[in-house]
PDB file of N, CA and C in Angstrom:
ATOM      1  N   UNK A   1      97.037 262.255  94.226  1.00  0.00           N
ATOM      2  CA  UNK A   1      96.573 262.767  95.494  1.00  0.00           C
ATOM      3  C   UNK A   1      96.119 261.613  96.386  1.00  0.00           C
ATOM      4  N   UNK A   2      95.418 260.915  95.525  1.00  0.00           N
ATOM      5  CA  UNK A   2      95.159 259.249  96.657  1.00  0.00           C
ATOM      6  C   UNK A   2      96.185 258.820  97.343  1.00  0.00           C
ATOM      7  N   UNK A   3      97.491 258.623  96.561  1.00  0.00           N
ATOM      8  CA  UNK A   3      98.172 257.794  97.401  1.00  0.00           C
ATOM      9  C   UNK A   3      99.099 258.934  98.131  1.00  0.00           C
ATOM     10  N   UNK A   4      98.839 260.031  98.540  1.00  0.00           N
ATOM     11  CA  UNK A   4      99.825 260.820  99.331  1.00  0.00           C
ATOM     12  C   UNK A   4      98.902 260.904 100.545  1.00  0.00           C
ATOM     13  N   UNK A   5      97.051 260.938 100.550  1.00  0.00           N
ATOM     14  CA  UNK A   5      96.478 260.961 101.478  1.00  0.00           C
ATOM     15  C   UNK A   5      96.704 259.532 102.454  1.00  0.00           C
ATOM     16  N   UNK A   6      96.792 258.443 101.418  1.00  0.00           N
ATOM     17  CA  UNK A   6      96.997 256.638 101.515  1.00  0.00           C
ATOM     18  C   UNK A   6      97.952 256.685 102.997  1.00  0.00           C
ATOM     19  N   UNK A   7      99.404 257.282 102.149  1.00  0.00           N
ATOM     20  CA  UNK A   7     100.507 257.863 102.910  1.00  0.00           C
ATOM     21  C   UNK A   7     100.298 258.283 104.292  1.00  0.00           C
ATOM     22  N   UNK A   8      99.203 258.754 104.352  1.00  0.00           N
ATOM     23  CA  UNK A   8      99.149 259.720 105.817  1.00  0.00           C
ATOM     24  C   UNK A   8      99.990 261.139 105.728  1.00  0.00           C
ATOM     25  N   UNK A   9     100.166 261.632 103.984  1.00  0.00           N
ATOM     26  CA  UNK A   9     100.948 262.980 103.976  1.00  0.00           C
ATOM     27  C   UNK A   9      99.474 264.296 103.851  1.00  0.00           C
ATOM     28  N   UNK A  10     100.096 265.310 104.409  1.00  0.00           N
ATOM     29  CA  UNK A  10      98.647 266.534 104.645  1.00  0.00           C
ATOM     30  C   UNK A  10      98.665 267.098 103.602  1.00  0.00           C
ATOM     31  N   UNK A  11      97.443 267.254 103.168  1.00  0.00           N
ATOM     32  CA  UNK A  11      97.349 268.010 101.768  1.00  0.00           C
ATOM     33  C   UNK A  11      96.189 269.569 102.281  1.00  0.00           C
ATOM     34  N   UNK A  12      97.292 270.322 102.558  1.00  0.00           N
ATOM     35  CA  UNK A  12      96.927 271.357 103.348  1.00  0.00           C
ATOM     36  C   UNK A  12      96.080 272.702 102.141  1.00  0.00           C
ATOM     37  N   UNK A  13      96.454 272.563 101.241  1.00  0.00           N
ATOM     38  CA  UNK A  13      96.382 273.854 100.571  1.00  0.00           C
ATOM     39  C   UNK A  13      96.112 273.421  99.260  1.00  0.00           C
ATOM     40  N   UNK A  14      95.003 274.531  98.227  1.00  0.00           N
ATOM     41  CA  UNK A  14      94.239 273.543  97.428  1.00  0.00           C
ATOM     42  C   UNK A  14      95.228 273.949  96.265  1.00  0.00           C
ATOM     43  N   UNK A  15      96.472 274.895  95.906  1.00  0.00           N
ATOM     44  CA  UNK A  15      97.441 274.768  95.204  1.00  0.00           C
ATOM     45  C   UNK A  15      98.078 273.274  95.066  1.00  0.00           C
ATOM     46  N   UNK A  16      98.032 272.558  96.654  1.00  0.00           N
ATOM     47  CA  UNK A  16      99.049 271.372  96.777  1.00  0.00           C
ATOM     48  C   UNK A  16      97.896 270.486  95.891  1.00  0.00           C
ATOM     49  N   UNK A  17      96.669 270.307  96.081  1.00  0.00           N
ATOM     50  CA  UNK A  17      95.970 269.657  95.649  1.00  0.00           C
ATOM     51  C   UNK A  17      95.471 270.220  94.096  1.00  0.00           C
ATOM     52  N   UNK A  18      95.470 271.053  93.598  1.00  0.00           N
ATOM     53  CA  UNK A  18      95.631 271.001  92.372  1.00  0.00           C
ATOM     54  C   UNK A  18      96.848 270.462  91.266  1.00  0.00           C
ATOM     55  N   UNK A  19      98.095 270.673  91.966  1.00  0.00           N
ATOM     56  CA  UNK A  19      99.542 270.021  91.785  1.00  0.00           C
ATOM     57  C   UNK A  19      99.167 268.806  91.852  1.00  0.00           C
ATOM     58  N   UNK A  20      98.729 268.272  92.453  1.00  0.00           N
ATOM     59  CA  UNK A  20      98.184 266.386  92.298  1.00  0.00           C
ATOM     60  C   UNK A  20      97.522 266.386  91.437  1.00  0.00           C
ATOM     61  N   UNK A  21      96.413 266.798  91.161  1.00  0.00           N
ATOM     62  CA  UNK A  21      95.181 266.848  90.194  1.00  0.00           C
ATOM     63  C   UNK A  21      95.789 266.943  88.727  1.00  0.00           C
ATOM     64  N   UNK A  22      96.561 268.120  88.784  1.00  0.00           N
ATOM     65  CA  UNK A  22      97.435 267.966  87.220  1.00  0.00           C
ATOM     66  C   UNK A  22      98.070 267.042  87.071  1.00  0.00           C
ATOM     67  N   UNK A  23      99.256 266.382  87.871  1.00  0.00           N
ATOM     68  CA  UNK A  23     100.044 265.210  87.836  1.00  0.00           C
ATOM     69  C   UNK A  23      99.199 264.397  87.115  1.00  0.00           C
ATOM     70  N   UNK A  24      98.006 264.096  87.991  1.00  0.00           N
ATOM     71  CA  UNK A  24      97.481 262.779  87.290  1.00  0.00           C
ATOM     72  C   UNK A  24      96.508 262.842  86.163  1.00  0.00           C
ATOM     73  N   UNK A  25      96.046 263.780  85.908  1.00  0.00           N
ATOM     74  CA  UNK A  25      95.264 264.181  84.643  1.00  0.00           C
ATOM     75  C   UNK A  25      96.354 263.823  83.203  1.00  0.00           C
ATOM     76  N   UNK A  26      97.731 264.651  83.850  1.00  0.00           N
ATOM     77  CA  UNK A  26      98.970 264.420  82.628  1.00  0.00           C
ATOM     78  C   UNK A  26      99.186 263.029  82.984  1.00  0.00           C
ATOM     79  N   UNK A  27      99.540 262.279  83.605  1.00  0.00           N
ATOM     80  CA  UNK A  27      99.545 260.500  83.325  1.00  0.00           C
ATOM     81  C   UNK A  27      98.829 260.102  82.679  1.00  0.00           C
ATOM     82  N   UNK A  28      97.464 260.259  83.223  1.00  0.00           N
ATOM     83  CA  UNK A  28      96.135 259.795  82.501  1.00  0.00           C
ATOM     84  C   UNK A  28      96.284 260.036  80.711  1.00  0.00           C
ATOM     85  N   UNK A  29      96.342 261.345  80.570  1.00  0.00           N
ATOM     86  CA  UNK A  29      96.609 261.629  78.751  1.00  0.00           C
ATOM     87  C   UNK A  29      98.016 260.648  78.297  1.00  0.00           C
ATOM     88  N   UNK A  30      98.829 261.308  79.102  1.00  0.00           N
ATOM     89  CA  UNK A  30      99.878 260.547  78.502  1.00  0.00           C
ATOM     90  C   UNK A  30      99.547 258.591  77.941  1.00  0.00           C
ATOM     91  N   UNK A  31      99.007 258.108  79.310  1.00  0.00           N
ATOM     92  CA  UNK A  31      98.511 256.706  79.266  1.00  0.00           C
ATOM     93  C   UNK A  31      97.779 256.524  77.891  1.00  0.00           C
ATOM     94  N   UNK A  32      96.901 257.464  77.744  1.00  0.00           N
ATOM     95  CA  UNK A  32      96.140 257.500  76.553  1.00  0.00           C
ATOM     96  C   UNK A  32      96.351 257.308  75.364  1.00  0.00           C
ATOM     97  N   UNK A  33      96.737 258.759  75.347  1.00  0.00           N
ATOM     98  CA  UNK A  33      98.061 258.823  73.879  1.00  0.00           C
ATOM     99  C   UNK A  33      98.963 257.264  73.783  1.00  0.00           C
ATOM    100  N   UNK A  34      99.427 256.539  74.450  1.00  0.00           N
ATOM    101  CA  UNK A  34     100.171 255.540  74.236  1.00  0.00           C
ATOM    102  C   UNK A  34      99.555 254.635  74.163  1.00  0.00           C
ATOM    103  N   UNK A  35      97.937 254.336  74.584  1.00  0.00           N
ATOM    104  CA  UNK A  35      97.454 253.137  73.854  1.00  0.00           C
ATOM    105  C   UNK A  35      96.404 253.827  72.669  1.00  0.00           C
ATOM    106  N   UNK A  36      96.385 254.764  72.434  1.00  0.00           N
ATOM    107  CA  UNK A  36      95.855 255.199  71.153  1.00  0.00           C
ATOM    108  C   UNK A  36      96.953 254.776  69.697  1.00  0.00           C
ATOM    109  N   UNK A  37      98.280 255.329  70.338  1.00  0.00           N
ATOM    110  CA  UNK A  37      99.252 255.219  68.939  1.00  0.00           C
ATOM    111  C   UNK A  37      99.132 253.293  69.141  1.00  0.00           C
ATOM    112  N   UNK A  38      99.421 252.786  70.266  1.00  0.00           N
ATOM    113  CA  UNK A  38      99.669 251.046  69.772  1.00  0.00           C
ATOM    114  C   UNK A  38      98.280 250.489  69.264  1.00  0.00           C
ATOM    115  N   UNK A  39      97.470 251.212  69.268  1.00  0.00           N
ATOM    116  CA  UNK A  39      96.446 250.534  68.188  1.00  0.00           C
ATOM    117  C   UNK A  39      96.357 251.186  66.774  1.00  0.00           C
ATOM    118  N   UNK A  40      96.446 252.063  66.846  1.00  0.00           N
ATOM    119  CA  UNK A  40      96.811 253.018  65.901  1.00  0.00           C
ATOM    120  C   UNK A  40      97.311 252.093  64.716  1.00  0.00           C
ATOM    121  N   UNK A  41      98.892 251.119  65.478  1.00  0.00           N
ATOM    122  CA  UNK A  41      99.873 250.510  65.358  1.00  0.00           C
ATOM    123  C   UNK A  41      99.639 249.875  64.682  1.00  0.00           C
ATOM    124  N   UNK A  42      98.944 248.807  65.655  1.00  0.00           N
ATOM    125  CA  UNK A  42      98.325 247.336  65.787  1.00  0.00           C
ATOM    126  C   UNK A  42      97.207 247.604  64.262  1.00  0.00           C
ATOM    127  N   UNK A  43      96.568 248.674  64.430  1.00  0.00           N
ATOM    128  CA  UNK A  43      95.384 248.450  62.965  1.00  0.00           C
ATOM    129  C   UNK A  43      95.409 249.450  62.596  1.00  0.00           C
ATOM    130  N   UNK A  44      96.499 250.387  61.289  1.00  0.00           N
ATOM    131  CA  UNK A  44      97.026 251.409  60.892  1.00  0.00           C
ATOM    132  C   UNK A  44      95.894 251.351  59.750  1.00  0.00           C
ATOM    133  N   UNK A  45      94.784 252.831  59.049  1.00  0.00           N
ATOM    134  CA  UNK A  45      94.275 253.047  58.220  1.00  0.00           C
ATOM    135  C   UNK A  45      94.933 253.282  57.172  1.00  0.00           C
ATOM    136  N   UNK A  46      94.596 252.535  56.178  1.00  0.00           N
ATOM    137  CA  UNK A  46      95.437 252.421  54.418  1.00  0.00           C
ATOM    138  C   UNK A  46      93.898 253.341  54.118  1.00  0.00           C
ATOM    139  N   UNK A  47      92.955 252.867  53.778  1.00  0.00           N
ATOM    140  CA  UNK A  47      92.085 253.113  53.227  1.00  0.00           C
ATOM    141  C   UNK A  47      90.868 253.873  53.845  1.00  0.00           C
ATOM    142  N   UNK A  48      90.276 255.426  53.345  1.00  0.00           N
ATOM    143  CA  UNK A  48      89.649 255.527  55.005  1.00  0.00           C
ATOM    144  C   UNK A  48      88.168 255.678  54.338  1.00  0.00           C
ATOM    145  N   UNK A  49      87.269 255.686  55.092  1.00  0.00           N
ATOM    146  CA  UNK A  49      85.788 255.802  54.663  1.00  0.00           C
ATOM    147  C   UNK A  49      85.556 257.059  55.188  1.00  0.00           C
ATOM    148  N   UNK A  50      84.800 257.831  53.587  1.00  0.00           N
ATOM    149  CA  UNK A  50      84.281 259.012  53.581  1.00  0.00           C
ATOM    150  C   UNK A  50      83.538 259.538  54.670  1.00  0.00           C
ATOM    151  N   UNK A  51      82.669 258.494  55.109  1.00  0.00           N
ATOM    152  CA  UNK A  51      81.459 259.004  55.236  1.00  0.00           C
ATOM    153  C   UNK A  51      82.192 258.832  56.926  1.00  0.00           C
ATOM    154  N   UNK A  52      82.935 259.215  57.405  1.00  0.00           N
ATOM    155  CA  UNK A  52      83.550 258.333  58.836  1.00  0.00           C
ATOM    156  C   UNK A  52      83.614 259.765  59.690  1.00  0.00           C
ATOM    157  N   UNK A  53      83.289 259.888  61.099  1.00  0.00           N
ATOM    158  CA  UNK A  53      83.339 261.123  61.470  1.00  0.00           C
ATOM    159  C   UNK A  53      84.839 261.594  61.582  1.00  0.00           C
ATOM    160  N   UNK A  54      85.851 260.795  61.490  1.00  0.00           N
ATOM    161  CA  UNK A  54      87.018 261.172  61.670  1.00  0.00           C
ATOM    162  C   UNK A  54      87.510 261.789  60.446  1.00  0.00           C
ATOM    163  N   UNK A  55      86.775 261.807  59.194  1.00  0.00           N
ATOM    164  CA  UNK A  55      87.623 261.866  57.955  1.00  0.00           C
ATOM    165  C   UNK A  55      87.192 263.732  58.279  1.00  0.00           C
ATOM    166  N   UNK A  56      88.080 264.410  57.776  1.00  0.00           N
ATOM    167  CA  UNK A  56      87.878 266.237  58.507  1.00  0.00           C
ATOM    168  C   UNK A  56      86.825 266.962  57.304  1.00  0.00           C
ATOM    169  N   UNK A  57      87.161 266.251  56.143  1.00  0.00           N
ATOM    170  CA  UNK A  57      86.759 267.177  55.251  1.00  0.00           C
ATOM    171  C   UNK A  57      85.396 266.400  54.478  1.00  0.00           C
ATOM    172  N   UNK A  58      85.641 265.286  54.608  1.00  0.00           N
ATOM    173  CA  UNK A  58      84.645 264.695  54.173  1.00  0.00           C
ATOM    174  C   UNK A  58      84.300 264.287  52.716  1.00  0.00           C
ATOM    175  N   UNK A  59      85.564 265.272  51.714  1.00  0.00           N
ATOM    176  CA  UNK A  59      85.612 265.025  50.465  1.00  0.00           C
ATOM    177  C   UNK A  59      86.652 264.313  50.026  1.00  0.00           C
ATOM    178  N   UNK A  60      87.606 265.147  50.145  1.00  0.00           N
ATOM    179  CA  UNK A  60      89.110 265.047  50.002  1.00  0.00           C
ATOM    180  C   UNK A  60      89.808 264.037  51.168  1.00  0.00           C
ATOM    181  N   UNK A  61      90.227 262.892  50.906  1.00  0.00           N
ATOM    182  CA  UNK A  61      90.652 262.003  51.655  1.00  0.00           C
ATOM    183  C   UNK A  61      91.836 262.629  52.113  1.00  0.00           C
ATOM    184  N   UNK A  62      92.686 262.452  53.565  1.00  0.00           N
ATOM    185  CA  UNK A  62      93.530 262.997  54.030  1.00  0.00           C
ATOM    186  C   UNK A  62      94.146 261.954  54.990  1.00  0.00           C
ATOM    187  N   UNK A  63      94.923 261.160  54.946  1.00  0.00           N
ATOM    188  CA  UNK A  63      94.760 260.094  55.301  1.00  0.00           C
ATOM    189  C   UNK A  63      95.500 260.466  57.013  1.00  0.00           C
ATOM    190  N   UNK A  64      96.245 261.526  56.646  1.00  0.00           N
ATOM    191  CA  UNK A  64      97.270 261.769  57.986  1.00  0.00           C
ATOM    192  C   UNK A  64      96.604 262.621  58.601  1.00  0.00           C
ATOM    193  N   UNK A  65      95.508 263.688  58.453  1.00  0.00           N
ATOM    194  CA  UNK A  65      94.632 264.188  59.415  1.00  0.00           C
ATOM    195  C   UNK A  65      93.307 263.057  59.597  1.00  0.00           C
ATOM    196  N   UNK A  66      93.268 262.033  58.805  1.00  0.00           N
ATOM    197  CA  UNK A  66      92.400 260.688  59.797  1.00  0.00           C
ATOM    198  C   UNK A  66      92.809 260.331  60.679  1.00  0.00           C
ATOM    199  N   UNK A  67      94.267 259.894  60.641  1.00  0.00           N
ATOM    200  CA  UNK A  67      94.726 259.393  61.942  1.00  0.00           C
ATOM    201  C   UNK A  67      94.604 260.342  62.995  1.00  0.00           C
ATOM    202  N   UNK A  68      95.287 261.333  62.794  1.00  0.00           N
ATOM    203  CA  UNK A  68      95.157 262.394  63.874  1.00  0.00           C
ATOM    204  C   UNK A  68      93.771 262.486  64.556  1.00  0.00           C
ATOM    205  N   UNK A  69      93.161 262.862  64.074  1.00  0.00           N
ATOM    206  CA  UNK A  69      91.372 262.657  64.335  1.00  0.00           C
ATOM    207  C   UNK A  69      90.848 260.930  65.236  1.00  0.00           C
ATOM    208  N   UNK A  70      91.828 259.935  64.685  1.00  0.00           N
ATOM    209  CA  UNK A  70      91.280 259.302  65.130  1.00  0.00           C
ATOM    210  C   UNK A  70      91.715 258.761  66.873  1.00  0.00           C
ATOM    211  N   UNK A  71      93.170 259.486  66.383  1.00  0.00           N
ATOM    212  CA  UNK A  71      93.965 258.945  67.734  1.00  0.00           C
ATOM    213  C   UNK A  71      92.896 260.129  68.579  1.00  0.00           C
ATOM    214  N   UNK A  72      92.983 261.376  68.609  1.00  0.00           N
ATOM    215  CA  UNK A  72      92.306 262.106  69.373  1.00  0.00           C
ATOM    216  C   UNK A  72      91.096 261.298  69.934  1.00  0.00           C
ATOM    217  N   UNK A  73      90.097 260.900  68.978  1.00  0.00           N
ATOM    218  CA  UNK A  73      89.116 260.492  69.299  1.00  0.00           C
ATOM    219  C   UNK A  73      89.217 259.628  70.267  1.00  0.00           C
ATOM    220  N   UNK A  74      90.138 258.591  70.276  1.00  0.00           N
ATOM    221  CA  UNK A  74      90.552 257.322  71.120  1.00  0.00           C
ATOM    222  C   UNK A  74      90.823 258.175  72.879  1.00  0.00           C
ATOM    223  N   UNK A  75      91.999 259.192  72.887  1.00  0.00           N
ATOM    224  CA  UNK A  75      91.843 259.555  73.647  1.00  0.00           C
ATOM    225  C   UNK A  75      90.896 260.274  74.747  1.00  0.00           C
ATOM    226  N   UNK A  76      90.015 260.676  73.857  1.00  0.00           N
ATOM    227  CA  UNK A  76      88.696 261.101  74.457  1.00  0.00           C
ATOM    228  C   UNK A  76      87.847 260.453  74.963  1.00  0.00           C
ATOM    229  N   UNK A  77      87.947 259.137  74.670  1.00  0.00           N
ATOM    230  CA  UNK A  77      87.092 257.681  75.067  1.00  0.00           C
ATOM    231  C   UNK A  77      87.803 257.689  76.235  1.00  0.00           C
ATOM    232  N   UNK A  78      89.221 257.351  75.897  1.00  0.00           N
ATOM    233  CA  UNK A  78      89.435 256.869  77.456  1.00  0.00           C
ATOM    234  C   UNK A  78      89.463 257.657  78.838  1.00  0.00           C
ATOM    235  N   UNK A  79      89.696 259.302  78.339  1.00  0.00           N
ATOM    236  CA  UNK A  79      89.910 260.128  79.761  1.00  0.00           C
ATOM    237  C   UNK A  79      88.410 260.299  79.943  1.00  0.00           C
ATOM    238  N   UNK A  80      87.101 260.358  79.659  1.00  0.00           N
ATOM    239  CA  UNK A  80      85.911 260.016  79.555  1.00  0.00           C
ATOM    240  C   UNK A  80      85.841 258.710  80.917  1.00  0.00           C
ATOM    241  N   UNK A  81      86.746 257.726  79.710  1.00  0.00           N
ATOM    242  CA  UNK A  81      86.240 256.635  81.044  1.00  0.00           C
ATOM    243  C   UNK A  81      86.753 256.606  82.919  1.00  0.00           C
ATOM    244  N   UNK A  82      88.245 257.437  82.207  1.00  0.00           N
ATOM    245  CA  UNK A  82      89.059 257.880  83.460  1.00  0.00           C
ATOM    246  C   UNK A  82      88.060 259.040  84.334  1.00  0.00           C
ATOM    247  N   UNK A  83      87.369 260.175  83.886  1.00  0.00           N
ATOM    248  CA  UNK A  83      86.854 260.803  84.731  1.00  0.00           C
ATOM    249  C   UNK A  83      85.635 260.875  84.994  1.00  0.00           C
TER     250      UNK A  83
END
């Protein structure tokens, strides 16, 4: 929506301006999600600690709902910092 106002284009109607608002909310996640998985990447969990808020169950190690948990988590940091 910034850069269509930037533009000098009219953002008449708050449908048009919610249509922006989603656009960039979905970039924003998307952005997210893609530096969540390259660290993810970059420092992949072999081994996970129990006591870790990401681990789900807390007993039973699960190593592929850690990640999941953790990428989420990552994303939540950053649209946090985004909004």
């Amino acid at each position: 929506m910034a850069s269509a106002v930037a533009a000098g284009n009219d953002v008449d109607t708050a449908d048009t301006a919610l249509r922006y608002a989603q656009a960039d909310i979905a970039r924003a996640v998307n952005y997210a999600g893609m530096e969540a998985l390259k660290q993810m990447g970059e420092t992949p969990v072999i081994e996970m600690d129990n006591s870790s808020q990401y681990n789900p169950g807390g007993i039973e190690p699960d190593i592929a709902e850690f990640n999941r948990n953790w990428a989420k988590g990552m994303i939540n940091y950053t649209l946090n910092q985004f909004i």
